[in-house]
N, C-alpha and C. Protein backbone atom coordinates (compact mmCIF):
# COMPACT_ATOMS: atom_id res chain seq x y z
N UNK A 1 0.84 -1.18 0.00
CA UNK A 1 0.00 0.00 0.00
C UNK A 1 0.88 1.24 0.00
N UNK A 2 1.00 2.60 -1.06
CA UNK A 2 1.43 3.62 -0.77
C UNK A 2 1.35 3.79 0.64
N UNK A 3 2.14 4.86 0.88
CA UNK A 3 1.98 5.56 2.18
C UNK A 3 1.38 6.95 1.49
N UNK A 4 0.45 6.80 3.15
CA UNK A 4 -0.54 8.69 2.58
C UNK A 4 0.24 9.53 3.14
N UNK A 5 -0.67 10.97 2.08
CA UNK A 5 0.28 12.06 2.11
C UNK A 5 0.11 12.41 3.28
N UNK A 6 0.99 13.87 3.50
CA UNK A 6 -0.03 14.95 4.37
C UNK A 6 -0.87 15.34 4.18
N UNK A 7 -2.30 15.39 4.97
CA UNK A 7 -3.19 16.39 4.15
C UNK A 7 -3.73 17.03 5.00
N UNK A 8 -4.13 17.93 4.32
CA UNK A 8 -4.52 19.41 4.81
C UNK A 8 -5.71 19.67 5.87
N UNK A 9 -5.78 20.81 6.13
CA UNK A 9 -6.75 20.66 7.66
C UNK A 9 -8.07 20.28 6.98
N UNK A 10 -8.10 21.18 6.03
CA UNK A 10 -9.71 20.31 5.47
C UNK A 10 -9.60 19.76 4.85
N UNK A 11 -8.72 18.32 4.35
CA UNK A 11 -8.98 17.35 4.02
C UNK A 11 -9.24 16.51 5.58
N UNK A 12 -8.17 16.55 6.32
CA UNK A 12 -8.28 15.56 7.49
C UNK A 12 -10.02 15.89 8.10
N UNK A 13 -10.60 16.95 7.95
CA UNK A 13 -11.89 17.23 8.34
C UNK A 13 -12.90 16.53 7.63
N UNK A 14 -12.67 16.45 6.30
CA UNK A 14 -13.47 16.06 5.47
C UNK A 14 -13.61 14.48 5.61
N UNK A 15 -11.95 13.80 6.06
CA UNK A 15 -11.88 12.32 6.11
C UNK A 15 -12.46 12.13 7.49
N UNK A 16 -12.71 12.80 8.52
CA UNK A 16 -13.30 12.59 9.55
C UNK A 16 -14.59 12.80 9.73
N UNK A 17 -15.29 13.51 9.12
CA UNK A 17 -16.84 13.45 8.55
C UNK A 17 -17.35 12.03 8.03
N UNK A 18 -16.66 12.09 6.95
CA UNK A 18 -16.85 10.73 6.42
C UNK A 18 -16.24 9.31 7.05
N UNK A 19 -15.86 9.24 7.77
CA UNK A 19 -15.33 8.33 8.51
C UNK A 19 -16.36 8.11 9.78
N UNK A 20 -17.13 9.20 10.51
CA UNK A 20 -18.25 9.16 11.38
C UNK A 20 -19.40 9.00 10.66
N UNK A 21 -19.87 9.24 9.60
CA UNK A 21 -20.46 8.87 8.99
C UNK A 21 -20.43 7.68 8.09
N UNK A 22 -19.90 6.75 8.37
CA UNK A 22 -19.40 5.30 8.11
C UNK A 22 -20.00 4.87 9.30
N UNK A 23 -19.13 5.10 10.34
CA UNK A 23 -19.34 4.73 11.85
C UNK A 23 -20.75 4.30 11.96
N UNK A 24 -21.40 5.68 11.89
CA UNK A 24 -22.88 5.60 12.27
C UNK A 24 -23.84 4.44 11.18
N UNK A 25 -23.34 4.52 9.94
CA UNK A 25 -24.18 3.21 9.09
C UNK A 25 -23.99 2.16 9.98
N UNK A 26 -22.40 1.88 10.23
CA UNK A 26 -22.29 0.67 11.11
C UNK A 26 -22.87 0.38 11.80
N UNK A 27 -23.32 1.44 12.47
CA UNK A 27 -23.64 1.22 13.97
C UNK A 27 -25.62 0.59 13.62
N UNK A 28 -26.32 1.02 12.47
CA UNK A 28 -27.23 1.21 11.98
C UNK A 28 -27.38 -0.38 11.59
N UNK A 29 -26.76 -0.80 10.76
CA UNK A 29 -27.10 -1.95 10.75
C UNK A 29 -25.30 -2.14 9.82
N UNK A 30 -24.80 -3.65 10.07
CA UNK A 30 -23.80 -4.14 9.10
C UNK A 30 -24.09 -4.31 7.93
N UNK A 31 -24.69 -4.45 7.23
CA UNK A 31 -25.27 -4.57 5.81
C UNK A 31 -25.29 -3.43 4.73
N UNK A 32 -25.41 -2.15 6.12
CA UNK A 32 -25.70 -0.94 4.99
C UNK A 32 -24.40 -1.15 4.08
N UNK A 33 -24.86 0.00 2.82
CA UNK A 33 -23.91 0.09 1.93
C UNK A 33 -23.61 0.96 2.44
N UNK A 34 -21.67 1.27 2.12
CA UNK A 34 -21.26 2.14 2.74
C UNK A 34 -19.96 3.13 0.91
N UNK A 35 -20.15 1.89 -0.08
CA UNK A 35 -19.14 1.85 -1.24
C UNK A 35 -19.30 4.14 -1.22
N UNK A 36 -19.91 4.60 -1.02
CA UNK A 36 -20.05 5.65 -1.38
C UNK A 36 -19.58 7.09 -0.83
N UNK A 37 -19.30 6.89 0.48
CA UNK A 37 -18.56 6.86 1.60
C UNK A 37 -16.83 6.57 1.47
N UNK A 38 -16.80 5.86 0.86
CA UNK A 38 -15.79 5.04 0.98
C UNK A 38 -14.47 5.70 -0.33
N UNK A 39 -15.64 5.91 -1.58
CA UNK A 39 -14.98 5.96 -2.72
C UNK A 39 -14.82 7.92 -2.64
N UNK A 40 -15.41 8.36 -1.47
CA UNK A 40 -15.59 9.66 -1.40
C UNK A 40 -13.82 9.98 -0.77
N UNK A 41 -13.57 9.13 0.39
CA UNK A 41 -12.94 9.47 1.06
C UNK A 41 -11.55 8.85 0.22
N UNK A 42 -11.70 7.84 -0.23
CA UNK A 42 -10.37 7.66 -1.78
C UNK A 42 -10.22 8.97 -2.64
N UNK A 43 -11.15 9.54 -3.01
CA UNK A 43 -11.39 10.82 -3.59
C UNK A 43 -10.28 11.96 -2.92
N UNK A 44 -10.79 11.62 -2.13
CA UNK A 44 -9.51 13.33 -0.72
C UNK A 44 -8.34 12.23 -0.64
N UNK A 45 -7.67 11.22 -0.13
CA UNK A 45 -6.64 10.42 -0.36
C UNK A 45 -5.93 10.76 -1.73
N UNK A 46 -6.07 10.20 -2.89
CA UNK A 46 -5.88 10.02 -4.30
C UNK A 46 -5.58 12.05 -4.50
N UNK A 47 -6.31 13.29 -4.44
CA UNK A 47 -6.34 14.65 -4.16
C UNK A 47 -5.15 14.92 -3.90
N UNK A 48 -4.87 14.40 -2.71
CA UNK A 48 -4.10 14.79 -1.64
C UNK A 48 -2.47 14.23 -2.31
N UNK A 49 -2.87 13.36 -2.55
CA UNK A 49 -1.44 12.53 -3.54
C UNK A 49 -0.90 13.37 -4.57
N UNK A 50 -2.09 13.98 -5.49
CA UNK A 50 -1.97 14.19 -6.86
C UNK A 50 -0.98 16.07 -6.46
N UNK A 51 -1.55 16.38 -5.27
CA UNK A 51 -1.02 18.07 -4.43
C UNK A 51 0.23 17.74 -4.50
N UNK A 52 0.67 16.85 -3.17
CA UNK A 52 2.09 16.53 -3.05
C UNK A 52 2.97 16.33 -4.16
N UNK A 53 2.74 15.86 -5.43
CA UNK A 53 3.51 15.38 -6.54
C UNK A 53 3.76 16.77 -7.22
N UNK A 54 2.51 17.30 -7.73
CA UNK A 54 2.58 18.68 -8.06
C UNK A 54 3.34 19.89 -7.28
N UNK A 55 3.37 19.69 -6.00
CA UNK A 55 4.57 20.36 -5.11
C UNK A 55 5.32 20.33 -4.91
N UNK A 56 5.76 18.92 -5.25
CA UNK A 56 7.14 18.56 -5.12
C UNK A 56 8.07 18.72 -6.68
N UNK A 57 6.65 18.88 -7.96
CA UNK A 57 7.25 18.82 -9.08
C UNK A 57 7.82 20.69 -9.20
N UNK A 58 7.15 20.97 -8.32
CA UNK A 58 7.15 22.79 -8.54
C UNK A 58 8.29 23.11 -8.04
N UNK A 59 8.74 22.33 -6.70
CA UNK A 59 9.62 22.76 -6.34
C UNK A 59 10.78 22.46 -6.74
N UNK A 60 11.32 21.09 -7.80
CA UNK A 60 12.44 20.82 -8.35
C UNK A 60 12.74 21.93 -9.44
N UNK A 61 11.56 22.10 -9.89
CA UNK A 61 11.32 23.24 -10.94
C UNK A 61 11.93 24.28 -10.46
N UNK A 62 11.33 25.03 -9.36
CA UNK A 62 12.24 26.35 -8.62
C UNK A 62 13.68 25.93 -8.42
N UNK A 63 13.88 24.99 -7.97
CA UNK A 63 15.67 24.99 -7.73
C UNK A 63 16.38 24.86 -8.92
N UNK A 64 15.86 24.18 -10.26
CA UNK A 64 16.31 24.08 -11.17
C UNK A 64 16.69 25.45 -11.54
N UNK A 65 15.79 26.52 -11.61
CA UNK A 65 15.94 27.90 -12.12
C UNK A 65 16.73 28.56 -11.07
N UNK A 66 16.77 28.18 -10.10
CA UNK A 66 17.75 28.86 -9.14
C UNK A 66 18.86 28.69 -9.14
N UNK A 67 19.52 27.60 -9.76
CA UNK A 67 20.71 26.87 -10.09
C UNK A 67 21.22 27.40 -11.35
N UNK A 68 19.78 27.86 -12.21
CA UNK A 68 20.41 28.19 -13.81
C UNK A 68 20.66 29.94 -13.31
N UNK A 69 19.93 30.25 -12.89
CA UNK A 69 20.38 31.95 -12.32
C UNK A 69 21.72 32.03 -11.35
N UNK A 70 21.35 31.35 -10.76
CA UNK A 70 23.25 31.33 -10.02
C UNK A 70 24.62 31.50 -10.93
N UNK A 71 24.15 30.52 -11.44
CA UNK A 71 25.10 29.94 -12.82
C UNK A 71 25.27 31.42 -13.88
N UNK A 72 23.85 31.38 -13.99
CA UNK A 72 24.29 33.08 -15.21
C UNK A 72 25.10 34.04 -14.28
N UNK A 73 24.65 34.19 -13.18
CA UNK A 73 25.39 35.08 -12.90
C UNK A 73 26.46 35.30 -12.36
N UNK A 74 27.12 33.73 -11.95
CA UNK A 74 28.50 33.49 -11.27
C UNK A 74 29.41 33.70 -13.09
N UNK A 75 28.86 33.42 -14.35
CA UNK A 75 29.72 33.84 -15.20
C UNK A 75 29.50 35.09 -15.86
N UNK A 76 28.41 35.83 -15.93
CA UNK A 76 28.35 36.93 -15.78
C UNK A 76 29.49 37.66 -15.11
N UNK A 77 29.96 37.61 -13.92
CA UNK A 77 30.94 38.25 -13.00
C UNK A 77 32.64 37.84 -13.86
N UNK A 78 32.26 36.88 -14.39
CA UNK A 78 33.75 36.70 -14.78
C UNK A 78 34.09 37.23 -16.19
């Protein structure tokens, strides 16, 4: 299984809504369907994944350009 990301205050809110609201079907009867619930809270998981990658792609991106600006301008000087 991946490991989950960090996620954000309102995601962890949102997975805890839906997670008490699981609870309570349970508690309602074992049978209920719950697939909907379930595929909601994969939804903020899977989100939350797709953030981190994109943040982490942004940020190789920034150092890349920070590295190429260094560079212009350490030969610039010479």
């Amino acid at each position: 299984m991946a490991k989950d990301p960090k996620f954000t205050a309102g995601e962890t809110a949102k997975i805890a809504w839906y997670t008490a609201r699981m609870a309570k079907r349970g508690i309602a009867s074992q049978t209920v369907y719950q697939g909907d619930l379930e595929r909601k809270v994969e939804r903020i998981i899977d989100g939350a994944r797709e953030r981190e990658e994109q943040q982490a792609a942004d940020l190789a991106e920034a150092e890349k350009a920070a590295r190429k600006e260094k560079a212009k301008a350490r030969n610039a000087k010479k």
